[in-house]
N, C-alpha and C. Protein backbone atom coordinates (compact mmCIF):
# COMPACT_ATOMS: atom_id res chain seq x y z
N UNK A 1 0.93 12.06 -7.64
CA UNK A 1 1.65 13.18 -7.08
C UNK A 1 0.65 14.05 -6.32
N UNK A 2 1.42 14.73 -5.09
CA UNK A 2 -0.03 14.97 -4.52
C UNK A 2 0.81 16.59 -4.17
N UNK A 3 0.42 18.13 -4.20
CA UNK A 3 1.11 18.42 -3.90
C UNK A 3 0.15 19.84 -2.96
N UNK A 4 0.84 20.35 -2.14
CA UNK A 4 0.12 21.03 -0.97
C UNK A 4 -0.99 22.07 -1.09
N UNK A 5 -1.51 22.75 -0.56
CA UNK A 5 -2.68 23.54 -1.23
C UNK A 5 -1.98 25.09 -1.16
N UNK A 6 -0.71 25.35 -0.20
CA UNK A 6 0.04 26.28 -1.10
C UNK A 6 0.63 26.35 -2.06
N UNK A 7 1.11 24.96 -2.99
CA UNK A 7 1.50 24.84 -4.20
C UNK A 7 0.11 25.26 -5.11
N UNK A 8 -0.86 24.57 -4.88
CA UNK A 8 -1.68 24.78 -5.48
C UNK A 8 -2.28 26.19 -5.82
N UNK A 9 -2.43 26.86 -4.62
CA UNK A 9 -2.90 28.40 -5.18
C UNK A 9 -2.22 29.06 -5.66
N UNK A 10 -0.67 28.62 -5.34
CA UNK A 10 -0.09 29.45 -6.52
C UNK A 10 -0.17 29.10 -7.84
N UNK A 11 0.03 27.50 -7.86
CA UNK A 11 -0.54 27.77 -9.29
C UNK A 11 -1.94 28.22 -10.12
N UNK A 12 -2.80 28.17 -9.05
CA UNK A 12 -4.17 28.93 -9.19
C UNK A 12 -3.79 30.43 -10.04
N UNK A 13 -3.11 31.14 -8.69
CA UNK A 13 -2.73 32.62 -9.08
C UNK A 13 -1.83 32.74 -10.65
N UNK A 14 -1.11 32.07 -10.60
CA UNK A 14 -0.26 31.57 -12.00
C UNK A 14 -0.90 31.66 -13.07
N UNK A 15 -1.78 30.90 -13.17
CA UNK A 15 -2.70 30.68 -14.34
C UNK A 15 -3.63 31.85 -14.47
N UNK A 16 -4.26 32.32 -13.41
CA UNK A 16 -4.98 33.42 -13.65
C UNK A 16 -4.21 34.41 -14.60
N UNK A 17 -3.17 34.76 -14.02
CA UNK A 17 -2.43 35.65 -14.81
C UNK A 17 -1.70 35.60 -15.76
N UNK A 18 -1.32 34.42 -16.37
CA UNK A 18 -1.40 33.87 -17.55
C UNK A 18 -2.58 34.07 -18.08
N UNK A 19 -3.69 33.55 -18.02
CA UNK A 19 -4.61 34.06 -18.91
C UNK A 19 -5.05 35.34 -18.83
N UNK A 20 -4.99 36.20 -17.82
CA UNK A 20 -5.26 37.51 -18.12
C UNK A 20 -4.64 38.42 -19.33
N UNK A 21 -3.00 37.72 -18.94
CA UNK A 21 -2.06 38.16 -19.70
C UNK A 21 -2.48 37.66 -21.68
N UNK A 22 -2.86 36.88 -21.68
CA UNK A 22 -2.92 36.23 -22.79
C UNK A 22 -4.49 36.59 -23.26
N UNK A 23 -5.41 36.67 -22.22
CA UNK A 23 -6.96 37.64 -22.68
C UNK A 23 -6.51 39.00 -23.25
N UNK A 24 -5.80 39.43 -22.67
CA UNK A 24 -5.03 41.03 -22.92
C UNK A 24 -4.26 41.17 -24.18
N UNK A 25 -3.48 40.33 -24.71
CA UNK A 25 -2.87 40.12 -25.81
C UNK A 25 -3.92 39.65 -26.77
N UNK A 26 -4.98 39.21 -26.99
CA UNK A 26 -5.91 38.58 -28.06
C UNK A 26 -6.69 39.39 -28.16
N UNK A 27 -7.17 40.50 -27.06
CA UNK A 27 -8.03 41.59 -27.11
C UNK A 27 -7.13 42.64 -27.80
N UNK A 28 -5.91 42.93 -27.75
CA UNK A 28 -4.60 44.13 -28.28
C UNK A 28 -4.62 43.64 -29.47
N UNK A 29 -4.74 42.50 -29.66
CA UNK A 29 -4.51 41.57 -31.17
C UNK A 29 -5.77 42.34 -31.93
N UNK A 30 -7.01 41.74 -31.54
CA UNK A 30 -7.92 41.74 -32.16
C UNK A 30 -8.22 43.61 -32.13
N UNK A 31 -8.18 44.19 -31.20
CA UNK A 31 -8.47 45.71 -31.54
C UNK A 31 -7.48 46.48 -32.80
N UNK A 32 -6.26 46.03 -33.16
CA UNK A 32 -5.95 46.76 -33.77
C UNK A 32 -6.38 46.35 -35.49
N UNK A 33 -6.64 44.74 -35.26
CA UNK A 33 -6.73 44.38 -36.53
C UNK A 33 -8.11 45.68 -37.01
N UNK A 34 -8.97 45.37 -36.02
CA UNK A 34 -10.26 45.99 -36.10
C UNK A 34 -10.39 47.30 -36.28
N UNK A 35 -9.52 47.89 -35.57
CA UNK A 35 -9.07 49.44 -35.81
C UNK A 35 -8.72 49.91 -37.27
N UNK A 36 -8.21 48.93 -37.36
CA UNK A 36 -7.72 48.90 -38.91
C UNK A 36 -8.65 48.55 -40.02
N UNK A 37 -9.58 47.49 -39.74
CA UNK A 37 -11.11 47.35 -40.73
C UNK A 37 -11.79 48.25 -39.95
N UNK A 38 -12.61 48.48 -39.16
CA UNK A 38 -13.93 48.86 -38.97
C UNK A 38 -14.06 49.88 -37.46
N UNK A 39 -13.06 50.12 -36.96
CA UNK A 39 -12.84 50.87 -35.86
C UNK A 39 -13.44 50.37 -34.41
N UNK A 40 -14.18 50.57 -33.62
CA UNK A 40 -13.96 50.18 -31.93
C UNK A 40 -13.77 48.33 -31.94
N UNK A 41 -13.63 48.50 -31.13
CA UNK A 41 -13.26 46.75 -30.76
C UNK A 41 -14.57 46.32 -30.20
N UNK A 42 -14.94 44.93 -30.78
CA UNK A 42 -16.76 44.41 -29.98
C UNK A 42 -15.62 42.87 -29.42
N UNK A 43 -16.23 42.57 -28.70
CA UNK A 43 -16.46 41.09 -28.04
C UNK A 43 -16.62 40.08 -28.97
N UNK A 44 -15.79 39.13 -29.24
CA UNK A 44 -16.60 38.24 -30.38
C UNK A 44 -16.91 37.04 -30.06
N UNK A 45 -17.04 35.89 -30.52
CA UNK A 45 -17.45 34.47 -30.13
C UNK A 45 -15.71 34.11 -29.66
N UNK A 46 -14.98 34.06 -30.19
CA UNK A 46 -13.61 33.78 -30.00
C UNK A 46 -13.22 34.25 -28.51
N UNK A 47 -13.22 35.37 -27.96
CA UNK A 47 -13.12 35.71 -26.80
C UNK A 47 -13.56 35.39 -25.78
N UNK A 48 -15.44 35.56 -26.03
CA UNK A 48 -15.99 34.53 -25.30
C UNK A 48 -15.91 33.43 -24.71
N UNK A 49 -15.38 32.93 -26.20
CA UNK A 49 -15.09 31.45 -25.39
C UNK A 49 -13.56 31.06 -24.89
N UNK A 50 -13.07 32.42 -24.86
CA UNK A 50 -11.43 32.14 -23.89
C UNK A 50 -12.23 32.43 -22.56
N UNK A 51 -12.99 33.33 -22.40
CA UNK A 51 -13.05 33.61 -21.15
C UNK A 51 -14.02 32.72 -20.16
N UNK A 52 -14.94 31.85 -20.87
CA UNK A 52 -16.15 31.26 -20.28
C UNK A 52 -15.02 29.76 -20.29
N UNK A 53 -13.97 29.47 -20.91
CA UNK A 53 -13.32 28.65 -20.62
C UNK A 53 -12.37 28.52 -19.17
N UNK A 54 -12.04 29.74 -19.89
CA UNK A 54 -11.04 30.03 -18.34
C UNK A 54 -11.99 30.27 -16.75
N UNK A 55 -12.79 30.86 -17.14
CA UNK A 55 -14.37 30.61 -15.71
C UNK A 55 -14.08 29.46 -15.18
N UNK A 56 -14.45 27.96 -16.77
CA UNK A 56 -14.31 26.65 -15.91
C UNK A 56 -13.30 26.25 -15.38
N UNK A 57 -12.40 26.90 -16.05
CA UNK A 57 -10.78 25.98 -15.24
C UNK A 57 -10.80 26.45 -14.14
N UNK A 58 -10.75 27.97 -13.59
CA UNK A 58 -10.73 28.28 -12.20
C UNK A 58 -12.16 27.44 -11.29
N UNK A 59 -13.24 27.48 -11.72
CA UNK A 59 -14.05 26.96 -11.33
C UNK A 59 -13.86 25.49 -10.81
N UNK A 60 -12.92 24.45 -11.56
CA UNK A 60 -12.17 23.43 -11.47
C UNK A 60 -11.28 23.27 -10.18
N UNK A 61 -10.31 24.36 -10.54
CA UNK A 61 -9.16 24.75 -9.26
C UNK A 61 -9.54 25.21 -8.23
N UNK A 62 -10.94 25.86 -7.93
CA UNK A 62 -11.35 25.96 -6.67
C UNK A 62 -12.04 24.87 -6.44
N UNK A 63 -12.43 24.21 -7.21
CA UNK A 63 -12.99 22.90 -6.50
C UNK A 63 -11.99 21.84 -6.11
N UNK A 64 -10.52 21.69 -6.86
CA UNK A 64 -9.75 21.04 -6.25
C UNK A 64 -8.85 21.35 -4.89
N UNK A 65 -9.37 22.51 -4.86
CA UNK A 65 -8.73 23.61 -3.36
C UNK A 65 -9.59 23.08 -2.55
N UNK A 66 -11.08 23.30 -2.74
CA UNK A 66 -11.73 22.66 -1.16
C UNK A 66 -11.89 21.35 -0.86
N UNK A 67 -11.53 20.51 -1.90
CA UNK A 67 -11.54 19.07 -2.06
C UNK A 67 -10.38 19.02 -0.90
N UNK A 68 -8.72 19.27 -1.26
CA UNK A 68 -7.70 19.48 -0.58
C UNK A 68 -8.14 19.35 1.04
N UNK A 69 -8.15 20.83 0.76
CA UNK A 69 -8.61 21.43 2.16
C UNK A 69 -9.09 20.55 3.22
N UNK A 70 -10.29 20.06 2.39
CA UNK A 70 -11.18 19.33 3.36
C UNK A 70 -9.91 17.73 3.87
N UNK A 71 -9.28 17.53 2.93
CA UNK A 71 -8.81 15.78 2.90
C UNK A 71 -7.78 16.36 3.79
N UNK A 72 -7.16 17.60 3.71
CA UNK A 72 -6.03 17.84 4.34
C UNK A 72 -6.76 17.98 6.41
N UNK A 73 -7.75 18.59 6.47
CA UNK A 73 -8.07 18.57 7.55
C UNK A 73 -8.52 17.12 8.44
N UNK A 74 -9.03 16.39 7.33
CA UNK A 74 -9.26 15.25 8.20
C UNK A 74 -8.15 14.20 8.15
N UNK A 75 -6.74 14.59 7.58
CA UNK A 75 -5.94 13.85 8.12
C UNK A 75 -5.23 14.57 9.12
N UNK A 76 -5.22 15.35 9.28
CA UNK A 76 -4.93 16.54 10.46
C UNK A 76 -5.56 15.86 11.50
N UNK A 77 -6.82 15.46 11.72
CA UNK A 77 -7.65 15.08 13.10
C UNK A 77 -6.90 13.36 12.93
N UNK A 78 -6.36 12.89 12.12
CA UNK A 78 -6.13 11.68 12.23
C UNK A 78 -4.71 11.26 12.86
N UNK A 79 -4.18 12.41 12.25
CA UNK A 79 -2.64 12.84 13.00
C UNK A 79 -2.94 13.00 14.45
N UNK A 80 -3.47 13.74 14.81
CA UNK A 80 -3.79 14.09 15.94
C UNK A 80 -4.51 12.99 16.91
N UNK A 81 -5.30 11.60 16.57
CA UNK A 81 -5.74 11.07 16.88
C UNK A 81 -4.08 9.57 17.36
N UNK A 82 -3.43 9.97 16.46
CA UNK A 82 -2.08 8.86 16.48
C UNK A 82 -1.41 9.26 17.60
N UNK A 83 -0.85 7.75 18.13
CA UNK A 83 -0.26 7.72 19.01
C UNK A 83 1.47 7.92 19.29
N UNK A 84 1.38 9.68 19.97
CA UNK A 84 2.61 10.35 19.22
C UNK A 84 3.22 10.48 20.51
N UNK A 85 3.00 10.22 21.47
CA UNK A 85 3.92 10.67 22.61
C UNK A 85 4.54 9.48 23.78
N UNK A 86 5.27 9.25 24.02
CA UNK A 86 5.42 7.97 24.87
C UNK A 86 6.21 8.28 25.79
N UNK A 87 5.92 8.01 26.77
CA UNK A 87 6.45 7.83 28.14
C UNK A 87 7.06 6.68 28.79
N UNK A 88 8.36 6.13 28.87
CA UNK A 88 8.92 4.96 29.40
C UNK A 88 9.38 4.81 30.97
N UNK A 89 9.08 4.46 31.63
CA UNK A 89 9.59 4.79 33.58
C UNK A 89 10.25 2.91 33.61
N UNK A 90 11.65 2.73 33.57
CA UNK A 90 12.09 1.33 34.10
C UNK A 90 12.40 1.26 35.09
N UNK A 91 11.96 0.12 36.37
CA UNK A 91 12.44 0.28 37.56
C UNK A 91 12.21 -1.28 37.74
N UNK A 92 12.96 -1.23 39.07
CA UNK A 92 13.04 -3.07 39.88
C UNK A 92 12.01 -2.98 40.74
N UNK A 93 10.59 -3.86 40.66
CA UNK A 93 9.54 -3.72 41.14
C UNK A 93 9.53 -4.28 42.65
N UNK A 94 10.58 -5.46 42.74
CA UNK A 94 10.88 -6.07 43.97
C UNK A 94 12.58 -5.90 44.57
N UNK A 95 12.39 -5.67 46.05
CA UNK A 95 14.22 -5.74 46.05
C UNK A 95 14.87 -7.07 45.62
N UNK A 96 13.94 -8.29 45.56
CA UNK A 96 15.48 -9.04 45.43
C UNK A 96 15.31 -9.74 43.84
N UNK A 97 14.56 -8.57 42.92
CA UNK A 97 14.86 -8.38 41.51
C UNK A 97 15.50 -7.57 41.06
N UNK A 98 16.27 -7.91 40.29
CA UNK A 98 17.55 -6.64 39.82
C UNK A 98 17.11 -6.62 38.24
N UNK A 99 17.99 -5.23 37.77
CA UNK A 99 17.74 -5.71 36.40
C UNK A 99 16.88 -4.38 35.56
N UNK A 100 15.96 -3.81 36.50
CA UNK A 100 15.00 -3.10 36.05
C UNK A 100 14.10 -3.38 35.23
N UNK A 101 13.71 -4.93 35.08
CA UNK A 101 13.06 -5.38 33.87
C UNK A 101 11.63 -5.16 33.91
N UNK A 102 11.26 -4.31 35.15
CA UNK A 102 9.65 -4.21 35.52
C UNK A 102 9.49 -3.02 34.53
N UNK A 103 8.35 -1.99 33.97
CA UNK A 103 8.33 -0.95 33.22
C UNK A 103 6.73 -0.41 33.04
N UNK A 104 6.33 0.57 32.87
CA UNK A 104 5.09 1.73 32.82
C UNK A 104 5.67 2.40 31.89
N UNK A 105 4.84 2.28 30.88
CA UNK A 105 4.82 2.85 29.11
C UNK A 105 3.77 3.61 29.29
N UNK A 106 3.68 4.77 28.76
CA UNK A 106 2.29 5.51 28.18
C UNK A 106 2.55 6.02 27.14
N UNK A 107 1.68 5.49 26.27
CA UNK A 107 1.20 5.53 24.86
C UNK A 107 0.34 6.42 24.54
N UNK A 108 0.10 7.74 24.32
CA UNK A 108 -0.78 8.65 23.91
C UNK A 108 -0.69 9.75 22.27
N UNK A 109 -1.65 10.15 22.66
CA UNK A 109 -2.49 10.93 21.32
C UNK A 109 -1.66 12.60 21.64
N UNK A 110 -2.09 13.24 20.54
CA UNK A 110 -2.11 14.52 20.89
C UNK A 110 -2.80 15.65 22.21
N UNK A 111 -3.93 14.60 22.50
CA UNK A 111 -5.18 14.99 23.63
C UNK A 111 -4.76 14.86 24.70
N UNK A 112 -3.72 14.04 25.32
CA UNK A 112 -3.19 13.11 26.32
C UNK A 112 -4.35 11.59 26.23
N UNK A 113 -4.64 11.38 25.44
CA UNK A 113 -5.61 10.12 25.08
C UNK A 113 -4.55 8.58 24.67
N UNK A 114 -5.12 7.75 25.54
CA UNK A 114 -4.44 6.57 25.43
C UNK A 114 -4.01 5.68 26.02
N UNK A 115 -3.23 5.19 26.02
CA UNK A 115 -3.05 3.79 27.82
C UNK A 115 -2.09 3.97 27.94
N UNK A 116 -1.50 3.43 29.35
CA UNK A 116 -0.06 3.54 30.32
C UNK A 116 -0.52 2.03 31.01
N UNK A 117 0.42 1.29 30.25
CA UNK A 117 0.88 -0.11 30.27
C UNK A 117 1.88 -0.65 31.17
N UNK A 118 1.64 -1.41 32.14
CA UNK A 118 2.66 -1.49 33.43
C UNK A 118 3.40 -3.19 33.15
N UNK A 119 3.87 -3.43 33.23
CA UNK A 119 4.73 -4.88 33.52
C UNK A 119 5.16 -4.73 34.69
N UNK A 120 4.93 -5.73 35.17
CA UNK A 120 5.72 -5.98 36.73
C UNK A 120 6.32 -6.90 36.73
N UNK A 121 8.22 -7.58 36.56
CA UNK A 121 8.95 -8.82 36.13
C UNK A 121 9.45 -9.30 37.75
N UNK A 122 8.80 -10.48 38.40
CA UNK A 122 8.95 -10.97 39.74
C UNK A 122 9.86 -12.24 38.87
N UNK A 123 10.44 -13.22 40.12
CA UNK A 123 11.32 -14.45 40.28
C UNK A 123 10.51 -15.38 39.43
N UNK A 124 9.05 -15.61 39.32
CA UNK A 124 7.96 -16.79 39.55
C UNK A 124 7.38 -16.07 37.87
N UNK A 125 6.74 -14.99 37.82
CA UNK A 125 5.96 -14.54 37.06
C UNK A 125 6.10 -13.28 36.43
N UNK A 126 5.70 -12.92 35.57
CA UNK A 126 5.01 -11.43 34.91
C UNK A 126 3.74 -11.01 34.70
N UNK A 127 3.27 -9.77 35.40
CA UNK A 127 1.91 -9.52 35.11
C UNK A 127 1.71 -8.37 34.43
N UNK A 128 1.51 -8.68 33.63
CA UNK A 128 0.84 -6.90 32.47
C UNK A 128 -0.26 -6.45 32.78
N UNK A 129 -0.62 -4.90 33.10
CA UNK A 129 -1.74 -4.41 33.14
C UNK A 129 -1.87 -2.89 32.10
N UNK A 130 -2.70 -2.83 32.18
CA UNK A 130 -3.22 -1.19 31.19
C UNK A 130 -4.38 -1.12 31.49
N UNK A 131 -4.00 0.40 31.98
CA UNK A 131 -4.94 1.64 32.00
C UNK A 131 -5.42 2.23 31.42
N UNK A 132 -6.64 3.10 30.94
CA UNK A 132 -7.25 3.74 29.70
C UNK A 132 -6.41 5.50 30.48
N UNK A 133 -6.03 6.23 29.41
CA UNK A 133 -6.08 7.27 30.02
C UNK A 133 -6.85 8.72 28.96
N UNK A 134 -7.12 9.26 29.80
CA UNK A 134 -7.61 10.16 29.03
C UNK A 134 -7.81 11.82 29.76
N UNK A 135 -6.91 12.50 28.70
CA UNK A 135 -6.64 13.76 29.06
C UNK A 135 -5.78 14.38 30.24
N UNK A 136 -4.96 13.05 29.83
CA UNK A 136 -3.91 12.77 31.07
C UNK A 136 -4.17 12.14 32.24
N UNK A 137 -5.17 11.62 32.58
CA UNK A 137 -5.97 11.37 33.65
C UNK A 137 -6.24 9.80 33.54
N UNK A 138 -6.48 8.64 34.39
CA UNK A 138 -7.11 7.68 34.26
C UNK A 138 -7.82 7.52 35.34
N UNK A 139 -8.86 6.89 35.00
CA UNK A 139 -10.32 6.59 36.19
C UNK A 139 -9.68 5.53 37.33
N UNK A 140 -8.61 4.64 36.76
CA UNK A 140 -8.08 4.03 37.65
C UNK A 140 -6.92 4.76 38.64
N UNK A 141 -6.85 3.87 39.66
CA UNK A 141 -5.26 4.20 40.78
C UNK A 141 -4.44 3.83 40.06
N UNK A 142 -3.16 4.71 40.12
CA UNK A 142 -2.09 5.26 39.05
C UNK A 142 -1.11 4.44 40.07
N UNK A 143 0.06 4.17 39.77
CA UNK A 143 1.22 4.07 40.85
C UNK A 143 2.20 5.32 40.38
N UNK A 144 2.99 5.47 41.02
CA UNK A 144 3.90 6.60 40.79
C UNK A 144 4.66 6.33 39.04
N UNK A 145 4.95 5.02 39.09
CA UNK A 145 5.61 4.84 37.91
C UNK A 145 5.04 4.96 36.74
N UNK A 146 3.81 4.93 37.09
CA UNK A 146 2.37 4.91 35.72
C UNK A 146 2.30 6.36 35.86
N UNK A 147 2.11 7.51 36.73
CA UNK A 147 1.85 8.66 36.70
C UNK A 147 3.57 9.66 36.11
N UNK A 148 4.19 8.70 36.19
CA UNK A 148 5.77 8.97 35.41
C UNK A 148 5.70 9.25 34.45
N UNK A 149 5.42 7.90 34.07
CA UNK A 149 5.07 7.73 32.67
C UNK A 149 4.33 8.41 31.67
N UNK A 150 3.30 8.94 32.21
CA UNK A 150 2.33 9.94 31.61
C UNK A 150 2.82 11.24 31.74
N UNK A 151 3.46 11.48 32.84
CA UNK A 151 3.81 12.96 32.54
C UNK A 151 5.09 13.25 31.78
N UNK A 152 5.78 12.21 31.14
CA UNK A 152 6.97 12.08 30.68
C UNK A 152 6.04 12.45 29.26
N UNK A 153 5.19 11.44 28.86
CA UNK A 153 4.86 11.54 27.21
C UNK A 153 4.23 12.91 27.08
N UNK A 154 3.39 13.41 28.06
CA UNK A 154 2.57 14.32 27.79
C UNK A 154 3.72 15.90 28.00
N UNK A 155 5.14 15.89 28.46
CA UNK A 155 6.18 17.07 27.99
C UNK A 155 7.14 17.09 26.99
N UNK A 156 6.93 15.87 26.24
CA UNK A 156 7.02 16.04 25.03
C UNK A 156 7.29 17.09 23.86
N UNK A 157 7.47 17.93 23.37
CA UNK A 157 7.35 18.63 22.39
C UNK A 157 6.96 18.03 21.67
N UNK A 158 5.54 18.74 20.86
CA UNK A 158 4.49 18.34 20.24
C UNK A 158 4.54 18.90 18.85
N UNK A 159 5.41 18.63 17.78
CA UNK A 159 6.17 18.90 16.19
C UNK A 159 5.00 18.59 15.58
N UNK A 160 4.69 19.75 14.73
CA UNK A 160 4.29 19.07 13.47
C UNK A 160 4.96 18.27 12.74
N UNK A 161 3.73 16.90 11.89
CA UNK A 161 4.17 16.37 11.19
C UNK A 161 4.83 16.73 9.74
N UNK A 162 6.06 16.40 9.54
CA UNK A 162 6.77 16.95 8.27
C UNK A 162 6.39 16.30 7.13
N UNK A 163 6.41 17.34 6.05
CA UNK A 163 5.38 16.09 4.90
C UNK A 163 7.03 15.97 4.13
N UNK A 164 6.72 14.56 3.73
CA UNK A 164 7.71 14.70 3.02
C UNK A 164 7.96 14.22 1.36
């Protein structure tokens, strides 16, 4: 079970105050007994070791917070690295092909990072090509349908991923 690092600090905060609450009650406990033998209240080994306990558990829970944190950010850059946006342009590459079976795909990242993939469907043959693109841009000559294509994936609305 894995559960978010706002679940988590609250239960961080939770527990704190549970044990405050419950340091507070063992200290009320123990002062009156004491009040009652020997008058002011001292610190004893018993307390001590609620509180040098409870040190480690938070000490624990913040270490499972930046553990989080950290795993949560680098799937964040990994999200971001996936190929989330696509661009489809279908058209008839020749007039006396019908059909629209020719097509320029672009496949990209969050960055505009990624390729725009062309098919061209003639009488005789099919030829596939791909482009690298990057940052919307490719080093190669674009045709209109490839530069379609890219600007189709890259207006997109760009959602966070929903955890679910």
């Amino acid at each position: 079970m894995t559960l978010s690092s706002e679940t988590l600090t609250l239960l961080v905060f939770v527990s704190l105050g549970m044990s405050v609450l419950a340091l507070l009650l063992l200290v009320m406990s123990l002062g009156r007994r004491r009040v009652r033998e020997s008058g002011p209240v001292h610190m004893d080994d018993a307390v001590r070791g609620i509180i040098e306990g409870q040190g480690r558990s938070m000490h624990r829970l913040e270490q499972a917070l930046r553990r989080l944190a950290a795993e949560a950010k680098r799937q964040q850059g990994l999200i971001e690295a996936a190929v989330r946006h696509v661009g489809l342009v279908r058209y008839d590459a020749f007039e006396d092909v019908g059909g629209r079976l020719s097509f320029s795909c672009a496949l990209l990242d969050d960055h505009g990072t990624g390729v725009v993939m062309t098919s061209i469907n003639g009488r005789q043959d099919t030829r596939v090509y791909a482009k690298p693109v990057t940052d919307g841009r490719s080093a190669y000559n674009l045709s209109g349908e490839e530069e379609e294509a890219i600007r189709q994936a890259l207006a997109q609305p760009r959602e966070a991923v929903k955890a679910q």
